[in-house]
PDB file of N, CA and C in Angstrom:
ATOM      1  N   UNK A   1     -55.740  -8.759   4.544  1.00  0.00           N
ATOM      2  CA  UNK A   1     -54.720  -9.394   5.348  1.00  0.00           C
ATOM      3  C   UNK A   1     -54.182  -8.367   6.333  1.00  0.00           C
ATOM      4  N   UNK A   2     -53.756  -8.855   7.660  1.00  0.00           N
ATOM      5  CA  UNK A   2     -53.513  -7.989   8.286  1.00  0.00           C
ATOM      6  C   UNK A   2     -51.541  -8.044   9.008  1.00  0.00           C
ATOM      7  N   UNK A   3     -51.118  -7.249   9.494  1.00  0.00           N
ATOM      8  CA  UNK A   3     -50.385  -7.429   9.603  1.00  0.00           C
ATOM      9  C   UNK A   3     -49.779  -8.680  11.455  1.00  0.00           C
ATOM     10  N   UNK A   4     -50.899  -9.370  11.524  1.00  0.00           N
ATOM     11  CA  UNK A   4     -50.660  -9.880  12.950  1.00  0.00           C
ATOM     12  C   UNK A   4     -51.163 -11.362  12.211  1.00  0.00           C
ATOM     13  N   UNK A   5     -50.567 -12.712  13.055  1.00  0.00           N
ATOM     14  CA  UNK A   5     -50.259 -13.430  12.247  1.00  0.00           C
ATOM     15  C   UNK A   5     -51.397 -14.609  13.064  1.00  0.00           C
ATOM     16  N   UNK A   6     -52.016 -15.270  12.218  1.00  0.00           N
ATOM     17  CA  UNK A   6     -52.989 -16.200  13.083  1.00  0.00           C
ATOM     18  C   UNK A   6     -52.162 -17.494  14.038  1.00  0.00           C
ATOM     19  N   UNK A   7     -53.483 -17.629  15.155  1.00  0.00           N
ATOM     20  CA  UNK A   7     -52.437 -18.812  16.327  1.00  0.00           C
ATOM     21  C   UNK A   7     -53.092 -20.022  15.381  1.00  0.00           C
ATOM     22  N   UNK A   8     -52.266 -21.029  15.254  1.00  0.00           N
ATOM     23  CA  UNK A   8     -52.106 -22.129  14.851  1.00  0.00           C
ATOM     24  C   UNK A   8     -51.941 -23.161  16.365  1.00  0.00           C
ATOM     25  N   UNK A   9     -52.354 -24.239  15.983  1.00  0.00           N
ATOM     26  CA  UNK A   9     -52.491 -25.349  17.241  1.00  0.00           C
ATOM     27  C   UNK A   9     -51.420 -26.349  16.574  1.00  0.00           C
ATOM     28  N   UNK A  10     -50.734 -26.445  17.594  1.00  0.00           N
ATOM     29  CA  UNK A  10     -49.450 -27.226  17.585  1.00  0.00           C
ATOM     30  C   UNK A  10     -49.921 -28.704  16.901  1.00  0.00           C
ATOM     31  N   UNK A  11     -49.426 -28.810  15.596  1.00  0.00           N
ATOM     32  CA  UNK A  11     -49.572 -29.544  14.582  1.00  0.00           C
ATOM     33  C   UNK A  11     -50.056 -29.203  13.521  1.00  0.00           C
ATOM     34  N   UNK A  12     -50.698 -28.152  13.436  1.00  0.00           N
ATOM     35  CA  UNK A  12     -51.248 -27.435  12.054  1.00  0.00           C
ATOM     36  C   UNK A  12     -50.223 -27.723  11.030  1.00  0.00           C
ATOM     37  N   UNK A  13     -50.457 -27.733  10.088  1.00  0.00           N
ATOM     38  CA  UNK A  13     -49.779 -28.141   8.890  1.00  0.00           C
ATOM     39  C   UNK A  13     -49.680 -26.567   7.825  1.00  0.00           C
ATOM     40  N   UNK A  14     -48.984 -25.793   7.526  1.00  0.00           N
ATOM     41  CA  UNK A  14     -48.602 -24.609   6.514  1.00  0.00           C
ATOM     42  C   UNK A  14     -48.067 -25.336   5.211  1.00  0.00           C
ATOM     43  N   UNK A  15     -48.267 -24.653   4.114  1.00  0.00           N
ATOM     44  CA  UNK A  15     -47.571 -24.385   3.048  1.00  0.00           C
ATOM     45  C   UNK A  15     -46.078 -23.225   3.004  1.00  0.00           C
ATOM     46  N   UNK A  16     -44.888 -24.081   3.408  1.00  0.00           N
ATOM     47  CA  UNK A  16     -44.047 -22.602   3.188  1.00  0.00           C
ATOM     48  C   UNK A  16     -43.358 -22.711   1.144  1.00  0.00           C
ATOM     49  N   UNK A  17     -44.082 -20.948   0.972  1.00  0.00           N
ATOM     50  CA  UNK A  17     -43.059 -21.033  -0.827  1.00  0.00           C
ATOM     51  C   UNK A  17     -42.360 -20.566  -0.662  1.00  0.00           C
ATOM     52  N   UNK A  18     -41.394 -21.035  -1.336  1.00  0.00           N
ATOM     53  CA  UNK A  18     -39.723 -20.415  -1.788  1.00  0.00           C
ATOM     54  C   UNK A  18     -39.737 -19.264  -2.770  1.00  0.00           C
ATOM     55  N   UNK A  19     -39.263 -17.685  -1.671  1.00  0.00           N
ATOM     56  CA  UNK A  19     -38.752 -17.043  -3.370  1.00  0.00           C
ATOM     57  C   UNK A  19     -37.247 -16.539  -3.385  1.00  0.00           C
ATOM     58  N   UNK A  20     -37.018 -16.983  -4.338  1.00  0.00           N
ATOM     59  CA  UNK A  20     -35.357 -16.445  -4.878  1.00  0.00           C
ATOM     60  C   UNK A  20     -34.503 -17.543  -4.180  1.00  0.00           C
ATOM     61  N   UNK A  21     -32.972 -17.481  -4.330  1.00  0.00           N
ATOM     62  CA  UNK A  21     -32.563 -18.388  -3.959  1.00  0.00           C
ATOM     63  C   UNK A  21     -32.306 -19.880  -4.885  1.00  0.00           C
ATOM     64  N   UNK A  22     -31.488 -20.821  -4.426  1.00  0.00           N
ATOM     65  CA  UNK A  22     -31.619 -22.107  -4.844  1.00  0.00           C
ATOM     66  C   UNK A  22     -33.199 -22.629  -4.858  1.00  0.00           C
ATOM     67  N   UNK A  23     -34.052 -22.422  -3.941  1.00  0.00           N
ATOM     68  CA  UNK A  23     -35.123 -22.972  -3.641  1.00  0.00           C
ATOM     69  C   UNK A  23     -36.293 -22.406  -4.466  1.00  0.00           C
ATOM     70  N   UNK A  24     -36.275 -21.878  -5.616  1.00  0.00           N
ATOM     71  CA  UNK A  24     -37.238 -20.700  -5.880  1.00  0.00           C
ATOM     72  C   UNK A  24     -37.869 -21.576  -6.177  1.00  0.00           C
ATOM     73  N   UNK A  25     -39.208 -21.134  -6.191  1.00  0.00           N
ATOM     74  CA  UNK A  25     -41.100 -21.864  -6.383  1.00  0.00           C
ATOM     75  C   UNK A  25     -41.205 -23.023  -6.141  1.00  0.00           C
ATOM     76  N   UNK A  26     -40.172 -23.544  -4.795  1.00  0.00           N
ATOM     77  CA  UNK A  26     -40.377 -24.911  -4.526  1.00  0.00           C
ATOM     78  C   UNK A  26     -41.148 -24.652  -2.978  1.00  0.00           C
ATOM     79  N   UNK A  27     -41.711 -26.213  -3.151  1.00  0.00           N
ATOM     80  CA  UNK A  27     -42.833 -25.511  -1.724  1.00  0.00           C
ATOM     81  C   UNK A  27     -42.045 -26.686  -0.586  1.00  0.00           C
ATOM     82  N   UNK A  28     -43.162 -26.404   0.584  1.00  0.00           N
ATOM     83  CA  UNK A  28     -42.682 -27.758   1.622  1.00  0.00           C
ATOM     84  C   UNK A  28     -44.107 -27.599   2.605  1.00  0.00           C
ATOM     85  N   UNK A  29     -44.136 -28.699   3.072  1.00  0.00           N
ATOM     86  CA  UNK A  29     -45.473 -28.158   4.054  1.00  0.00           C
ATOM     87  C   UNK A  29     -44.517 -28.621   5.129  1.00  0.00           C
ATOM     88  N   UNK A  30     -44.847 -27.861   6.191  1.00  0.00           N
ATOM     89  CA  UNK A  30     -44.674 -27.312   7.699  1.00  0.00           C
ATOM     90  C   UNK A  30     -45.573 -27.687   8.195  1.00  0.00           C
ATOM     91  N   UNK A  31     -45.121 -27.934   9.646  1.00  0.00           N
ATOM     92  CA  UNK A  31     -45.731 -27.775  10.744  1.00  0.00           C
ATOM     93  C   UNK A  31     -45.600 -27.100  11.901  1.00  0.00           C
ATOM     94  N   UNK A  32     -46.522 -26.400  12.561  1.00  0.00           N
ATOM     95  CA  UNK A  32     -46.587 -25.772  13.717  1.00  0.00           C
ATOM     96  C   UNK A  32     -46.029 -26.512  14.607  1.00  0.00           C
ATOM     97  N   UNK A  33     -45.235 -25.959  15.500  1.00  0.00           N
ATOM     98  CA  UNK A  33     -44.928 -26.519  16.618  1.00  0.00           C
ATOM     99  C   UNK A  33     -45.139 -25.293  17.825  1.00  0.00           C
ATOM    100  N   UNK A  34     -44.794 -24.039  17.740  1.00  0.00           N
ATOM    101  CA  UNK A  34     -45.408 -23.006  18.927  1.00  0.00           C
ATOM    102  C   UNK A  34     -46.370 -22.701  18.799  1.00  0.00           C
ATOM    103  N   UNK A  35     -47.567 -22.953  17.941  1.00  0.00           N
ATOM    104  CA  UNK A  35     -48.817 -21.926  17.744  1.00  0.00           C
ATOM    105  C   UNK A  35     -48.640 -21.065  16.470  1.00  0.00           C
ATOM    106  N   UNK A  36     -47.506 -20.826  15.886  1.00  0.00           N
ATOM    107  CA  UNK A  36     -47.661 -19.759  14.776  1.00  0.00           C
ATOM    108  C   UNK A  36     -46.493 -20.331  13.707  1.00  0.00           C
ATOM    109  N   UNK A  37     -46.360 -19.582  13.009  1.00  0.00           N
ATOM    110  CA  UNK A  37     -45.362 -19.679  11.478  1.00  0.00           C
ATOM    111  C   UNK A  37     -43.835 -19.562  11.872  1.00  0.00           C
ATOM    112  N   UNK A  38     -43.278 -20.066  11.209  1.00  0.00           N
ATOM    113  CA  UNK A  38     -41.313 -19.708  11.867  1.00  0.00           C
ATOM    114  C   UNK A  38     -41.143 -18.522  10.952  1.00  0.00           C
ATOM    115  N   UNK A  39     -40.660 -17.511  11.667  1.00  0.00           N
ATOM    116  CA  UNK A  39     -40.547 -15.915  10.897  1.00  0.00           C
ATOM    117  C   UNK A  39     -39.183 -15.913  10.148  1.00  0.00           C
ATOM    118  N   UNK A  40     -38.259 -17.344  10.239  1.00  0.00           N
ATOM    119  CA  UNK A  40     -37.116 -17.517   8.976  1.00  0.00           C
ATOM    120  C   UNK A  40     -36.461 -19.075   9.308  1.00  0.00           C
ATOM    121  N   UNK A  41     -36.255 -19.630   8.052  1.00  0.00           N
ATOM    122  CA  UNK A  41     -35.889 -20.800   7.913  1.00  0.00           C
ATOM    123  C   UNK A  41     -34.824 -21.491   6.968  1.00  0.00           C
ATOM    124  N   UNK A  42     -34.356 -22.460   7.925  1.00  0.00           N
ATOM    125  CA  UNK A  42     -32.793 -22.702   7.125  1.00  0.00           C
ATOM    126  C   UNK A  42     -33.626 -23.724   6.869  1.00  0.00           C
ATOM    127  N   UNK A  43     -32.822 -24.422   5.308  1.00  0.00           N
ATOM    128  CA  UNK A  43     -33.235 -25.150   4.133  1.00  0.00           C
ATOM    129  C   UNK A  43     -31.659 -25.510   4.224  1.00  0.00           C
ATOM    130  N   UNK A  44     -31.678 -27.201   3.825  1.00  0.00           N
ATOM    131  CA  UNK A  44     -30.051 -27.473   3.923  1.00  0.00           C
ATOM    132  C   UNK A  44     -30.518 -28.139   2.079  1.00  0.00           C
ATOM    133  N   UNK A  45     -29.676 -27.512   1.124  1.00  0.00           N
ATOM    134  CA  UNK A  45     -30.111 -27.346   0.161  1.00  0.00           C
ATOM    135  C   UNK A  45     -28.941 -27.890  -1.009  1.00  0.00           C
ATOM    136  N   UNK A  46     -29.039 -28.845  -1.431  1.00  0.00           N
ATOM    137  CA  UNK A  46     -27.894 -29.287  -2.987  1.00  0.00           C
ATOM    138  C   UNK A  46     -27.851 -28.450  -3.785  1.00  0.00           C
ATOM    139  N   UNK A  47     -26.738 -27.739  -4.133  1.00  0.00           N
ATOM    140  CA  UNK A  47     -26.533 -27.142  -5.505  1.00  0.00           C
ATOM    141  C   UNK A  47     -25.180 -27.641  -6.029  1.00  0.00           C
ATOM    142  N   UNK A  48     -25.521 -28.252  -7.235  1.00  0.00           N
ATOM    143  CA  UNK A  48     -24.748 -28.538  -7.994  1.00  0.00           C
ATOM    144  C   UNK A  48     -23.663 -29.983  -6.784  1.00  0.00           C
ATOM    145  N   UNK A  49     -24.519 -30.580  -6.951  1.00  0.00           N
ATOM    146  CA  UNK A  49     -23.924 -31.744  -5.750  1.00  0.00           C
ATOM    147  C   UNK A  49     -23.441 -31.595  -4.468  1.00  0.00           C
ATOM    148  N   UNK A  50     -23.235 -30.207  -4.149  1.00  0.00           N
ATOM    149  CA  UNK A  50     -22.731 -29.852  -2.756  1.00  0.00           C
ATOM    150  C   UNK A  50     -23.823 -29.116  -2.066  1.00  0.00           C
ATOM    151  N   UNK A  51     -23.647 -29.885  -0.718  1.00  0.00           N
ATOM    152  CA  UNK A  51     -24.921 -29.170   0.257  1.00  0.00           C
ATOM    153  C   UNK A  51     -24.362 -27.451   0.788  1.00  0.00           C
ATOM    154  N   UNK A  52     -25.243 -27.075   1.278  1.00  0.00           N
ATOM    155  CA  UNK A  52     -25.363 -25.486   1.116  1.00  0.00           C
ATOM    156  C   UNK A  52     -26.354 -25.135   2.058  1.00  0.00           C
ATOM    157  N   UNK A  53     -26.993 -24.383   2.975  1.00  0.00           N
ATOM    158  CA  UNK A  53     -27.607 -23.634   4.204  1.00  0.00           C
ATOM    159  C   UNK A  53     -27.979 -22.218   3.444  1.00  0.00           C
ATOM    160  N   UNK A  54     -29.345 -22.592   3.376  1.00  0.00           N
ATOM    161  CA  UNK A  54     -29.835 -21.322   2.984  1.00  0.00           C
ATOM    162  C   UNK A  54     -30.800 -21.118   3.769  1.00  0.00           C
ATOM    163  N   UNK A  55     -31.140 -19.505   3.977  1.00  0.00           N
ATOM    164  CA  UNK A  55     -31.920 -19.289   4.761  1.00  0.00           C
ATOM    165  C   UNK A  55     -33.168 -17.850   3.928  1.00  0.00           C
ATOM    166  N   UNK A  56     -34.271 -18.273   4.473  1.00  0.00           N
ATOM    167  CA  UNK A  56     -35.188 -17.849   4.405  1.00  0.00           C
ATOM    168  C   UNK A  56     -36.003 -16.926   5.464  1.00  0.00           C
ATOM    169  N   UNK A  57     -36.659 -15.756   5.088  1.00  0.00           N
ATOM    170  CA  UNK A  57     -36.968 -14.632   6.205  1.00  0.00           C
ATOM    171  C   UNK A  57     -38.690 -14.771   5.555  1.00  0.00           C
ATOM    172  N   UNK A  58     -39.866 -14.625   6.673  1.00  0.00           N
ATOM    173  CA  UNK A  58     -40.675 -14.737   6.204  1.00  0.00           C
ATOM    174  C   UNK A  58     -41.501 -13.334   5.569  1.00  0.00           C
ATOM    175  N   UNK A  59     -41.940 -13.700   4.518  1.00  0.00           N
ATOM    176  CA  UNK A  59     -42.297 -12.505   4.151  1.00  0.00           C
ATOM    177  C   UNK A  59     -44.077 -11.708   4.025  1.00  0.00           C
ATOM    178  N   UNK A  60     -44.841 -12.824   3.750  1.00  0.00           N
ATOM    179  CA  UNK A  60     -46.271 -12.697   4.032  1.00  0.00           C
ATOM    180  C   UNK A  60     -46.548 -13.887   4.297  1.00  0.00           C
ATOM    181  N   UNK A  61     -48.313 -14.045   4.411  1.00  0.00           N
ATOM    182  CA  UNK A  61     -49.196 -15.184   4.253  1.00  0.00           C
ATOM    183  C   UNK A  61     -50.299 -15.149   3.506  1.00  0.00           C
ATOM    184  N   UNK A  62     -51.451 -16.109   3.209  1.00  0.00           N
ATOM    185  CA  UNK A  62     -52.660 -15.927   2.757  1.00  0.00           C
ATOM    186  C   UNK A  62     -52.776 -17.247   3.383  1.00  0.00           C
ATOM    187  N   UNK A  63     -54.926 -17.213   3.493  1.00  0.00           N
ATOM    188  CA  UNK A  63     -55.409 -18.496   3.677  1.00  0.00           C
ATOM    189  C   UNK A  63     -55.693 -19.313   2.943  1.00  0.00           C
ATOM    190  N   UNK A  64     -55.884 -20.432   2.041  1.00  0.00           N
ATOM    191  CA  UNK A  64     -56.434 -20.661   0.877  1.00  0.00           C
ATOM    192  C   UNK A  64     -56.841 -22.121   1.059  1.00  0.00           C
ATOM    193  N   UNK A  65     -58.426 -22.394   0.977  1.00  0.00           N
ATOM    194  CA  UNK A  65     -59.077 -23.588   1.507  1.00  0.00           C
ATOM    195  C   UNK A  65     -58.543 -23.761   2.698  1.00  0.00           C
ATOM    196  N   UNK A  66     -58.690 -22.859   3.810  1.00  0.00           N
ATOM    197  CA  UNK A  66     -58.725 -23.470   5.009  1.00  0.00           C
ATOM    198  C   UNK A  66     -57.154 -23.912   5.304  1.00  0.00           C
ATOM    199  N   UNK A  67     -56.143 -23.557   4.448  1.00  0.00           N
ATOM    200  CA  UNK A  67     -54.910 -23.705   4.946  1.00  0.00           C
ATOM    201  C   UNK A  67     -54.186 -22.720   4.525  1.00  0.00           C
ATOM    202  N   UNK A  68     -52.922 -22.103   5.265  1.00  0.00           N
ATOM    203  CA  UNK A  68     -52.038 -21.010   5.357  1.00  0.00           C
ATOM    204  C   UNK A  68     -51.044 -21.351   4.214  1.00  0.00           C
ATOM    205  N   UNK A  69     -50.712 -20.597   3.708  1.00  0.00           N
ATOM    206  CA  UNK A  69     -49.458 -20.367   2.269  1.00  0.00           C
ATOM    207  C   UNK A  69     -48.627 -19.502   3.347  1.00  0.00           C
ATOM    208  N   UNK A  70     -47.786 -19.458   3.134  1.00  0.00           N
ATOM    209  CA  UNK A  70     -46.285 -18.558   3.650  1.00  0.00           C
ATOM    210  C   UNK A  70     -45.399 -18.552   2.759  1.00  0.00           C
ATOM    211  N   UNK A  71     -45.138 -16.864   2.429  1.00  0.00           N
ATOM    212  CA  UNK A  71     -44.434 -16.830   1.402  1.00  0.00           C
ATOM    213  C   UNK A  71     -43.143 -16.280   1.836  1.00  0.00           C
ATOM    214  N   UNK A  72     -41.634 -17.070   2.011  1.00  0.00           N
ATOM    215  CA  UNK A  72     -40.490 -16.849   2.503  1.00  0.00           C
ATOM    216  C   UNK A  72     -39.368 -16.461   1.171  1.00  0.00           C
ATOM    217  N   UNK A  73     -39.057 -15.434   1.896  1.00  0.00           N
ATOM    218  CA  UNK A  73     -37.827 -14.564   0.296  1.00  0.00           C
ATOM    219  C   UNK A  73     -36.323 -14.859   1.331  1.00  0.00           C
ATOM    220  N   UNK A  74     -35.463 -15.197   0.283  1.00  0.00           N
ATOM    221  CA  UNK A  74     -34.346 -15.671   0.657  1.00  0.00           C
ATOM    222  C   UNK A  74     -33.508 -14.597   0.864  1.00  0.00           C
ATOM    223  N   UNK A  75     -32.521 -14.906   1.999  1.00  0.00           N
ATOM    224  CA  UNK A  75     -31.650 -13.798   2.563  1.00  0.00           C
ATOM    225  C   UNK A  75     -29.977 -14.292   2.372  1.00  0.00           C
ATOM    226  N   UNK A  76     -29.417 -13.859   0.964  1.00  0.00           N
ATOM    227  CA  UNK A  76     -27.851 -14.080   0.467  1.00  0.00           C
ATOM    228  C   UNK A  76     -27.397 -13.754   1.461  1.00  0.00           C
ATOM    229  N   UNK A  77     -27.285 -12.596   2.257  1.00  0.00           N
ATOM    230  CA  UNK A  77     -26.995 -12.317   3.218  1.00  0.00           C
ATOM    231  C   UNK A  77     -25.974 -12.878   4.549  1.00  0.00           C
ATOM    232  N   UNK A  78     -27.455 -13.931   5.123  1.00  0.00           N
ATOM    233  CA  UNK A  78     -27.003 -14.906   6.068  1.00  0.00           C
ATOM    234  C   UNK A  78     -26.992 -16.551   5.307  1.00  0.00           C
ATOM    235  N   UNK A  79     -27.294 -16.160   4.233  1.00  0.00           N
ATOM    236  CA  UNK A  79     -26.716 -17.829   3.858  1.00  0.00           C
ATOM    237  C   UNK A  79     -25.037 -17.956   3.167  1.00  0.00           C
ATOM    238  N   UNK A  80     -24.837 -19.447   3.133  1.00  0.00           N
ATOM    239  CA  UNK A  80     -23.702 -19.865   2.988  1.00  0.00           C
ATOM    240  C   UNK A  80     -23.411 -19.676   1.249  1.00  0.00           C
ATOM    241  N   UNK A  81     -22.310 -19.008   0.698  1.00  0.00           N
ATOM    242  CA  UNK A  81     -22.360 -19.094  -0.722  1.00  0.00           C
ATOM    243  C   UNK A  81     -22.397 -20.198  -1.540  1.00  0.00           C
ATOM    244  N   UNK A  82     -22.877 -19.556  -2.610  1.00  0.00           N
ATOM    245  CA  UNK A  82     -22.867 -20.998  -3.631  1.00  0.00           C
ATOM    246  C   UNK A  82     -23.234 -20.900  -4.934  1.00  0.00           C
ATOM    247  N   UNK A  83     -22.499 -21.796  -5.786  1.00  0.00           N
ATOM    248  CA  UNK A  83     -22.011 -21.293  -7.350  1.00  0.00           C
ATOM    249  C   UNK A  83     -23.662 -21.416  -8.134  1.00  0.00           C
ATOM    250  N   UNK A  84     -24.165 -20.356  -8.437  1.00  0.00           N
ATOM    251  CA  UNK A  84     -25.188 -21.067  -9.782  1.00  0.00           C
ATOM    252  C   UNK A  84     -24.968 -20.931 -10.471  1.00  0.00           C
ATOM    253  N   UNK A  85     -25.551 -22.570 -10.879  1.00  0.00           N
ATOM    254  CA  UNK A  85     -25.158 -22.973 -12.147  1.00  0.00           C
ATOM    255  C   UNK A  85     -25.286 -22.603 -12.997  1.00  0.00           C
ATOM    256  N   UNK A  86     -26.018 -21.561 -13.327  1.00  0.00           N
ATOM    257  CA  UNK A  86     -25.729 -20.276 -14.420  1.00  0.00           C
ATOM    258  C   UNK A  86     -24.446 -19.709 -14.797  1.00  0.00           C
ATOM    259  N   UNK A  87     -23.652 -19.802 -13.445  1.00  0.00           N
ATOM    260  CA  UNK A  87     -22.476 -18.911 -13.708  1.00  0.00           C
ATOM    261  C   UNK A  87     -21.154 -19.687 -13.589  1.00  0.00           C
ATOM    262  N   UNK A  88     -21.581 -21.276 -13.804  1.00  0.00           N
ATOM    263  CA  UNK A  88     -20.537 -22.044 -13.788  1.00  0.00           C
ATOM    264  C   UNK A  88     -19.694 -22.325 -15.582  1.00  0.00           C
ATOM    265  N   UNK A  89     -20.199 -21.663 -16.295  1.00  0.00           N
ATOM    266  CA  UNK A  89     -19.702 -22.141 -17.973  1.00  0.00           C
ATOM    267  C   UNK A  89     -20.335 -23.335 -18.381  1.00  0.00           C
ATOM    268  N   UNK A  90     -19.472 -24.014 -18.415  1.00  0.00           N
ATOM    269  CA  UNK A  90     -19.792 -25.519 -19.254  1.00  0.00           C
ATOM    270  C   UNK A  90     -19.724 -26.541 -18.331  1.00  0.00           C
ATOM    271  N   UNK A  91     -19.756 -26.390 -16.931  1.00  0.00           N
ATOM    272  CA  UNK A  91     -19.480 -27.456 -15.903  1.00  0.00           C
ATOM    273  C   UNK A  91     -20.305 -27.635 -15.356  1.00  0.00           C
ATOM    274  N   UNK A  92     -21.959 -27.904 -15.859  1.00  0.00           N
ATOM    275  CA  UNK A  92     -23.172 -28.275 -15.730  1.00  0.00           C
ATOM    276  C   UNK A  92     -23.357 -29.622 -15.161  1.00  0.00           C
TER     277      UNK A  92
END
């Protein structure tokens, strides 16, 4: 793999995975719209019944059967906070 990213034709279809975050190992397929991959992506995302803006920075790719995986790691950072439900007690 290299570090320069293949041109895609406006409609190509990607795999983007989720890591970390509300969204972890959940996928979505994408589509191209400039020719290439979006290098970070907001996800408007439910936790715990309230919506939430999380954002995603891209982090690699692979090809696999002829279609692109993109693997996006989440950035606490620039997203909006939000309680997990891990750390809510008993208010599951």
């Amino acid at each position: 793999m290299t570090d320069a990213h293949p041109t895609l034709a406006h409609g190509d279809e990607y795999i983007a995975i989720y890591q970390g975050g509300p969204n972890d190992g959940q996928i979505d397929t994408r589509i191209s719209t400039d020719g290439g991959f979006d290098t970070e992506i907001t996800v408007l995302t439910a936790v715990g019944g309230k919506e939430t803006l999380t954002d995603y920075n891209l982090v690699d790719f692979t090809e696999v059967g002829g279609k692109y995986h993109v693997n996006y790691a989440y950035d606490a950072k620039d997203s909006e906070p939000f309680d997990d439900p891990e750390d809510r007690g008993d208010r599951q």
